[in-house]
C-alpha atoms as a PDB file:
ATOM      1  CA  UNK A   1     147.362  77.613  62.292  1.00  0.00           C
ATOM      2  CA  UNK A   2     143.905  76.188  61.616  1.00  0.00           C
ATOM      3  CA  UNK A   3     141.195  78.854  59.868  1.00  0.00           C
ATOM      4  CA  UNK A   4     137.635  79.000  61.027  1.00  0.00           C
ATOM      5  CA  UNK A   5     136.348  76.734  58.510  1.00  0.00           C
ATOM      6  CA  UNK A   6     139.040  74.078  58.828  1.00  0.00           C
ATOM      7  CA  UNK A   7     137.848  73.908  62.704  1.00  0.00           C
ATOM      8  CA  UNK A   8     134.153  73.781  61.822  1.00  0.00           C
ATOM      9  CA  UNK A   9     135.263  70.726  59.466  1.00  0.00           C
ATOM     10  CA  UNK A  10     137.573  69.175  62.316  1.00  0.00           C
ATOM     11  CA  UNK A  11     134.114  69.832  64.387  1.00  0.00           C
ATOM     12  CA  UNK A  12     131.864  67.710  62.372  1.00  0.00           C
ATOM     13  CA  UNK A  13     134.352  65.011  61.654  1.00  0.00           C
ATOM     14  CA  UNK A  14     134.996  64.456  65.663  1.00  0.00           C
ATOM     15  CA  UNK A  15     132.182  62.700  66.461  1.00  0.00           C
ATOM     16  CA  UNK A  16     132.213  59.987  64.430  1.00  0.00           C
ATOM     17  CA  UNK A  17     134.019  61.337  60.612  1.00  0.00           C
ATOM     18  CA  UNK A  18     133.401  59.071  57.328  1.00  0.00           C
ATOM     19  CA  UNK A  19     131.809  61.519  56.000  1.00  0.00           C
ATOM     20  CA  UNK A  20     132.349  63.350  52.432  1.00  0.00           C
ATOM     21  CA  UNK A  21     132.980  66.384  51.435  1.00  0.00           C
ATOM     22  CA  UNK A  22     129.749  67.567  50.036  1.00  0.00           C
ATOM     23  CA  UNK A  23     127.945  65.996  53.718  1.00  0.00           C
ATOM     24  CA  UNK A  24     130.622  68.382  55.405  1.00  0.00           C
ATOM     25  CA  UNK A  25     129.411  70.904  53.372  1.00  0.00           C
ATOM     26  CA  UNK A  26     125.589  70.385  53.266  1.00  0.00           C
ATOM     27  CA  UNK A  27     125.984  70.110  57.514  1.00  0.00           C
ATOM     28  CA  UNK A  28     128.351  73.273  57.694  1.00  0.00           C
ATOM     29  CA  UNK A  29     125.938  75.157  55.384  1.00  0.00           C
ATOM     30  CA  UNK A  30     128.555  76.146  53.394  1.00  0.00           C
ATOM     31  CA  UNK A  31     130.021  76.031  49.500  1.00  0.00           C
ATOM     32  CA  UNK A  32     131.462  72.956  48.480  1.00  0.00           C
ATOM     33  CA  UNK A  33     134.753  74.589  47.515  1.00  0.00           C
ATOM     34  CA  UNK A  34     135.614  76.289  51.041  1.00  0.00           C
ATOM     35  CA  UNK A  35     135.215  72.572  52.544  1.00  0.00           C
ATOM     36  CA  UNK A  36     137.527  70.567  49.778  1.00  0.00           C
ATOM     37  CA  UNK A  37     140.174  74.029  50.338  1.00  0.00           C
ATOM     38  CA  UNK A  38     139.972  73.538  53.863  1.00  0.00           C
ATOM     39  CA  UNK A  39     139.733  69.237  53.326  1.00  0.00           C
ATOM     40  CA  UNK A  40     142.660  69.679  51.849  1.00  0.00           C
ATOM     41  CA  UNK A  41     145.074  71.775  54.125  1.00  0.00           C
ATOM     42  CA  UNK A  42     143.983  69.444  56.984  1.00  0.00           C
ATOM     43  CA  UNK A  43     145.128  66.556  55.307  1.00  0.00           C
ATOM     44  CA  UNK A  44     148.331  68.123  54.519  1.00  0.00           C
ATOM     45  CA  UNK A  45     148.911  68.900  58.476  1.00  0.00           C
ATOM     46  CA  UNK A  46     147.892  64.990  59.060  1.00  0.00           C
ATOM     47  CA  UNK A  47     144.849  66.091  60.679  1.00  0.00           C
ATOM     48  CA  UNK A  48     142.335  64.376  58.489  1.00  0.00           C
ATOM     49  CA  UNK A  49     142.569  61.751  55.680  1.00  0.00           C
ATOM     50  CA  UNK A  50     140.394  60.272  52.851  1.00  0.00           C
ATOM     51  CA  UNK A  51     139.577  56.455  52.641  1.00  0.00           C
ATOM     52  CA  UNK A  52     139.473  54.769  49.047  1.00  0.00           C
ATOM     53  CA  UNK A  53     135.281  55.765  49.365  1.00  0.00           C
ATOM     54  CA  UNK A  54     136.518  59.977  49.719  1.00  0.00           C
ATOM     55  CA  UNK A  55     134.819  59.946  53.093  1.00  0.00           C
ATOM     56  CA  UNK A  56     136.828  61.540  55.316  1.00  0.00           C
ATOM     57  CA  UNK A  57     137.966  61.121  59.083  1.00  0.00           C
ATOM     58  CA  UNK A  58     140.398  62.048  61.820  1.00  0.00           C
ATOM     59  CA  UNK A  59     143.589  60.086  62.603  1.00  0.00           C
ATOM     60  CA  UNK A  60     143.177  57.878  65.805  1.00  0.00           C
ATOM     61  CA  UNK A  61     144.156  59.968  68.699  1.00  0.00           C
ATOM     62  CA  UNK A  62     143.199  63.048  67.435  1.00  0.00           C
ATOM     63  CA  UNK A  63     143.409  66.218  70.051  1.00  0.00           C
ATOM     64  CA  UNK A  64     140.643  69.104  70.097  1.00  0.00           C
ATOM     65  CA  UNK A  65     141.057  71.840  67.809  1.00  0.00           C
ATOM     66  CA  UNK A  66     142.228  74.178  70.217  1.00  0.00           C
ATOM     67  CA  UNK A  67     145.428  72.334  69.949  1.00  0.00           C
ATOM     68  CA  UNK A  68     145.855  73.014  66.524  1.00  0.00           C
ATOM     69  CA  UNK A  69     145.290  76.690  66.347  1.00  0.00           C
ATOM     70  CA  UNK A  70     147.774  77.045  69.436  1.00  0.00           C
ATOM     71  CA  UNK A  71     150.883  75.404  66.623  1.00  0.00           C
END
């Protein structure tokens, strides 16, 4: 099931991703931490991933997040 903040971060990253962690977290408005926690569980689903540059983006294909909270 995807948390609040892990949708927010699945949010920001739709559009366009390669972005890092702290520019998730400056745009989100919140603490550094909550994004890598949240970074970090989607990548273990296989709903995000981090180049060799940490910016992070969305597999190819990717569904909404309302798909991912129904799981």
């Amino acid at each position: 099931m995807t948390s609040t903040i892990e949708a927010r971060v699945l949010a920001v990253l739709r559009p366009g991703g390669l972005l890092t962690a702290d520019t998730i977290a400056h745009n989100l408005n919140v603490p550094l931490w909550r994004v890598v926690r949240a970074l970090d569980s989607l990548c273990r689903n296989g709903d995000a991933f981090k180049n060799r540059r940490a910016e992070w983006q969305i597999p190819a294909g990717q569904r909404h997040p309302d798909r991912q909270a129904a799981r």
